[in-house]
C-alpha atoms as a PDB file:
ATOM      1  CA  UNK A   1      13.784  13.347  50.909  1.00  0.00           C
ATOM      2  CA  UNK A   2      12.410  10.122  49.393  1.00  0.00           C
ATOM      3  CA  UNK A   3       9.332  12.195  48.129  1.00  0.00           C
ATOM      4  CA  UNK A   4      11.283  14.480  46.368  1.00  0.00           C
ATOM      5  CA  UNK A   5      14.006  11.336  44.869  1.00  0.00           C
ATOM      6  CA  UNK A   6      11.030   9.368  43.762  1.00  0.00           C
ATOM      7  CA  UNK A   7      10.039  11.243  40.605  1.00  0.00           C
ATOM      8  CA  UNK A   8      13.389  12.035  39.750  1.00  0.00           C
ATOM      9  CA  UNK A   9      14.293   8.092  39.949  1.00  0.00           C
ATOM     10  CA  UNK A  10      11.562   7.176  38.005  1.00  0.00           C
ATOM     11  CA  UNK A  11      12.358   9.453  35.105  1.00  0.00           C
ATOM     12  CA  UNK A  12      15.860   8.315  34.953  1.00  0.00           C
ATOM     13  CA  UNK A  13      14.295   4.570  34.680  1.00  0.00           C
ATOM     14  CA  UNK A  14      12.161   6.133  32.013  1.00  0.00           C
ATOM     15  CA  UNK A  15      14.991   7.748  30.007  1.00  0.00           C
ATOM     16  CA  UNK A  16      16.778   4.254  30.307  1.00  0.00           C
ATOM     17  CA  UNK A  17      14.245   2.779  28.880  1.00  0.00           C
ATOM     18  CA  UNK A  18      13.746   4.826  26.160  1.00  0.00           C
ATOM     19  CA  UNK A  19      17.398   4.072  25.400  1.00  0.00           C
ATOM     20  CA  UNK A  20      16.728   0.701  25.506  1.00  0.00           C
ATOM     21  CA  UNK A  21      14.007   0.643  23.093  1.00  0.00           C
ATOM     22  CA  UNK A  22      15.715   2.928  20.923  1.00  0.00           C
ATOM     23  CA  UNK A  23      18.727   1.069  20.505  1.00  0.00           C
ATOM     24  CA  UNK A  24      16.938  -2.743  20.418  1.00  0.00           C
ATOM     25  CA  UNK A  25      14.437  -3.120  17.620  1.00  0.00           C
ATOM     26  CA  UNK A  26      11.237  -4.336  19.125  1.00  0.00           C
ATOM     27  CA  UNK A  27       9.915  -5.863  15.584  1.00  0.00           C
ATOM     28  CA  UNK A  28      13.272  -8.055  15.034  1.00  0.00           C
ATOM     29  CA  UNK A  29      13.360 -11.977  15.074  1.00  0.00           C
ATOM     30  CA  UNK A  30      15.546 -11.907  17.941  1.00  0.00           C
ATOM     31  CA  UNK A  31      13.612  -9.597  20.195  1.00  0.00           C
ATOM     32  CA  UNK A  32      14.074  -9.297  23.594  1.00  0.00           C
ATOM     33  CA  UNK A  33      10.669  -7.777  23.878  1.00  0.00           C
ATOM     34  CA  UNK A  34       8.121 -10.342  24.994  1.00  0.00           C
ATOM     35  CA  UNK A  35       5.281 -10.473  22.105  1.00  0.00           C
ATOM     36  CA  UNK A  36       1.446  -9.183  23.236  1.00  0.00           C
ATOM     37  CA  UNK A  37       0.021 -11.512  25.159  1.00  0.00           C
ATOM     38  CA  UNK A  38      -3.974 -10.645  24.129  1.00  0.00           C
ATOM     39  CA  UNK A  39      -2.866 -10.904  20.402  1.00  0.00           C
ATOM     40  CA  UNK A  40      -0.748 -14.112  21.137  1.00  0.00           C
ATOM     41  CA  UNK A  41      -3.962 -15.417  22.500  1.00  0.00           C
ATOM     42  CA  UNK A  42      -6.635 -14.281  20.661  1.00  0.00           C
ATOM     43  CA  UNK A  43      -4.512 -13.616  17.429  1.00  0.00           C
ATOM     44  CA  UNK A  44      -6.351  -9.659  17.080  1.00  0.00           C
ATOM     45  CA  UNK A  45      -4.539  -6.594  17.812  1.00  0.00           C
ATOM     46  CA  UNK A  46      -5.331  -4.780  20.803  1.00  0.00           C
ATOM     47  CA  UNK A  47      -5.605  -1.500  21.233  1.00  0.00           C
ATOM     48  CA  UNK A  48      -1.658  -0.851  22.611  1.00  0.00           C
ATOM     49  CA  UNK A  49      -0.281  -3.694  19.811  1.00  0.00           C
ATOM     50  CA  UNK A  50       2.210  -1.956  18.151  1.00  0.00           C
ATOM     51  CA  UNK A  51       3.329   0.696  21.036  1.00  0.00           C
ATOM     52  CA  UNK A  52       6.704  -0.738  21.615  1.00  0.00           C
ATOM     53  CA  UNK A  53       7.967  -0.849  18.154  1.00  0.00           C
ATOM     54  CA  UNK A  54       6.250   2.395  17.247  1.00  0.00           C
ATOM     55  CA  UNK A  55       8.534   4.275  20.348  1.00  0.00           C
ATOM     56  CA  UNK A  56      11.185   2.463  18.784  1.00  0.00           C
ATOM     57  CA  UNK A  57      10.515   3.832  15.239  1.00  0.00           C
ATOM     58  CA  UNK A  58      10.191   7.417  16.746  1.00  0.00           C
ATOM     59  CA  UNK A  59      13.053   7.165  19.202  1.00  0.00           C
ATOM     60  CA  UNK A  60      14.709   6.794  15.739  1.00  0.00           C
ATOM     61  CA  UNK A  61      13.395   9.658  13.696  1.00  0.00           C
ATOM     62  CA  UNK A  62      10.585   8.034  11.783  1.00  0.00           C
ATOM     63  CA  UNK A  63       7.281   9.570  12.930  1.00  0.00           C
ATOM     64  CA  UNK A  64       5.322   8.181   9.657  1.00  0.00           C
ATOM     65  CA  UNK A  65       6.565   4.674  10.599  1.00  0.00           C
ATOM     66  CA  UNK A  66       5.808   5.258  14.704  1.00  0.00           C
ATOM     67  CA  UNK A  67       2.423   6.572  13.705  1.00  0.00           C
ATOM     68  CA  UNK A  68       1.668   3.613  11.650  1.00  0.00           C
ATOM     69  CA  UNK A  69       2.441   1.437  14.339  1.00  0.00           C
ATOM     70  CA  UNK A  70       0.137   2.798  16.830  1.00  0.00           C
ATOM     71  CA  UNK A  71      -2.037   6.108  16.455  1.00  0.00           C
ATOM     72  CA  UNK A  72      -2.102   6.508  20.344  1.00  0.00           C
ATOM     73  CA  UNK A  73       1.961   7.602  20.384  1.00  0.00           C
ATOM     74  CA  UNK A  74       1.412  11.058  20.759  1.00  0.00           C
ATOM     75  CA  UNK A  75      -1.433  10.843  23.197  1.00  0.00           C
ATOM     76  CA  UNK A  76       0.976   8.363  25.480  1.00  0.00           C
ATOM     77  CA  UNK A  77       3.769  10.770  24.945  1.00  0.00           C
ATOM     78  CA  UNK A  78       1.985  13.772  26.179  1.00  0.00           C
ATOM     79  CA  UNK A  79      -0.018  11.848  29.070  1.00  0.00           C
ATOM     80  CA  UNK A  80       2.662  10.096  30.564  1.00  0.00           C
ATOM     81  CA  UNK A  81       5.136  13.397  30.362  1.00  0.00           C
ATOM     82  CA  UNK A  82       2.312  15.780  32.001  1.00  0.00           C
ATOM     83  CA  UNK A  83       0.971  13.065  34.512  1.00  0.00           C
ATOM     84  CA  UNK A  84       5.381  12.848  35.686  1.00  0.00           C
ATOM     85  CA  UNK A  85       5.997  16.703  35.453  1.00  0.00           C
ATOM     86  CA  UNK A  86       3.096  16.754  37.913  1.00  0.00           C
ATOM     87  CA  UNK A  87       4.167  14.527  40.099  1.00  0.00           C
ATOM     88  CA  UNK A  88       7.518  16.375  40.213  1.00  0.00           C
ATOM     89  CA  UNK A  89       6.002  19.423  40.899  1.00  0.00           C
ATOM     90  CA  UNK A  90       3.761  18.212  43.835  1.00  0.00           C
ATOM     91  CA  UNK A  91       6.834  16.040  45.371  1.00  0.00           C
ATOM     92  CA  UNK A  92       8.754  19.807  45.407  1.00  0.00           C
ATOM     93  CA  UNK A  93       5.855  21.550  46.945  1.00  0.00           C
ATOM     94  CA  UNK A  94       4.926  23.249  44.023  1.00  0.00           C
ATOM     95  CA  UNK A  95       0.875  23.543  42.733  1.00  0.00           C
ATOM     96  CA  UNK A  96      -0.108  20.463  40.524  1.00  0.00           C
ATOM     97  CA  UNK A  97      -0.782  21.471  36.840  1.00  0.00           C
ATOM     98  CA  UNK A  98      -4.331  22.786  36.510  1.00  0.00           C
ATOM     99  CA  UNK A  99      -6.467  20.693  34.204  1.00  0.00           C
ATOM    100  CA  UNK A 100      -9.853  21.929  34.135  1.00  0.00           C
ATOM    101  CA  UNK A 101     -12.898  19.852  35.399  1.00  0.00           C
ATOM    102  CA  UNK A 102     -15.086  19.622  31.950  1.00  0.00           C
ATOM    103  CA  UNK A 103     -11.772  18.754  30.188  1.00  0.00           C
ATOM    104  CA  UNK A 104     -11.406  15.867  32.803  1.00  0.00           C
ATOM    105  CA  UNK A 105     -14.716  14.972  32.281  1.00  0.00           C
ATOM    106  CA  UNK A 106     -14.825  14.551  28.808  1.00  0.00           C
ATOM    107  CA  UNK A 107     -11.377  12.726  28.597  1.00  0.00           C
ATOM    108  CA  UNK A 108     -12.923  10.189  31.245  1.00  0.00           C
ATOM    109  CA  UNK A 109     -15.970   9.059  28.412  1.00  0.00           C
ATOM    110  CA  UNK A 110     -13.924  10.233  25.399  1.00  0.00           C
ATOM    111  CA  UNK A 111     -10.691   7.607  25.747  1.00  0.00           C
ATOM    112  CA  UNK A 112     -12.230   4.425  26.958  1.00  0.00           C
ATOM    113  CA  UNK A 113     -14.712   4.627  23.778  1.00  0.00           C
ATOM    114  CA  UNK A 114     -11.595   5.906  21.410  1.00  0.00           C
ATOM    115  CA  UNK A 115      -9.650   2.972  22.737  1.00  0.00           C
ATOM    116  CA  UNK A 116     -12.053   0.492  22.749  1.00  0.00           C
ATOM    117  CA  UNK A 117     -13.636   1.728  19.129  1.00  0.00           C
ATOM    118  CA  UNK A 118      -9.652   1.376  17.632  1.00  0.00           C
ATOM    119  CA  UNK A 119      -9.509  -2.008  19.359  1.00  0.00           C
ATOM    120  CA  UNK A 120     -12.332  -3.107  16.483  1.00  0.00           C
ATOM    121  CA  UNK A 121     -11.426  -0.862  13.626  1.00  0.00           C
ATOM    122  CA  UNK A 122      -7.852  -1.589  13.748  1.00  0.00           C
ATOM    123  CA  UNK A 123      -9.133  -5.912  13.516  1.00  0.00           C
ATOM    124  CA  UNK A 124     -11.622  -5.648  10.409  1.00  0.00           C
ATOM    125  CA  UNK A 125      -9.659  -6.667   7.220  1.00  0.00           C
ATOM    126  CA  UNK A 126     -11.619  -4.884   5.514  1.00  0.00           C
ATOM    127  CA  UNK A 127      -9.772  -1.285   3.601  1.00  0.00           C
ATOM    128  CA  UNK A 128      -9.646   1.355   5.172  1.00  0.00           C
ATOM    129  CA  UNK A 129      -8.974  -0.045   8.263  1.00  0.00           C
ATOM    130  CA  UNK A 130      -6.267  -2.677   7.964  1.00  0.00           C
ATOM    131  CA  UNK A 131      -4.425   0.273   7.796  1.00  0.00           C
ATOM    132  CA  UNK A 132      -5.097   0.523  11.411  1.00  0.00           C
ATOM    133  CA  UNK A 133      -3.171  -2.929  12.555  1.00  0.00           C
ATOM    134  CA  UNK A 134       0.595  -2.792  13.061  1.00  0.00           C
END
């Protein structure tokens, strides 16, 4: 029974969230998000700077603005939303979804070097890619 509640709970969490977000502007003065702590501390933008208050710009019908925040949105949004539908199907005895081994593969060298390539980019000051940081 708790097999099957778990992924079910945790997607109600995650809708909650996404309320929260939605409804509570992550870039305002009076934030109740807490700020990054790498760019706090190093004073760069990391890689996931900008996720929060890009969810909150697409939660609220701006994909331009979401997009500018963070070009990883989509990629989160489809990750996160296969890797729970999985997990729902498995806890109901159903087949997990079928990702094929090369694609697995690839995504295991491809994303580390994306992230880790935007991580720079989106820090030089230098045009085009300031258009990069948050």
């Amino acid at each position: 029974m708790l097999r099957r509640a778990l992924p079910v709970a945790c997607g109600c969490v995650a809708a909650g969230l996404a309320v929260v977000v939605a409804n509570n502007d992550p870039g305002a003065a009076n934030s109740r998000f807490p700020p990054c702590v790498f760019r706090t501390m190093t004073g760069l933008w990391c890689p996931g700077c900008g996720l929060t208050r890009g969810m909150h710009q697409l939660f609220n019908g701006h994909i331009g603005s979401a997009l500018h925040y963070n070009l990883f949105i989509p990629l989160l949004i489809v990750a996160a939303g296969l890797g729970w539908w999985s997990w729902l199907r498995t806890s109901w005895g159903r087949e997990p979804l079928s990702v094929p081994a090369p694609l697995v593969r690839g995504l295991a060298w491809v994303m580390p070097i994306a992230l880790i390539a935007y991580g720079v980019l989106r820090n030089i000051p230098a045009a085009p890619f300031n258009a990069l940081s948050p």
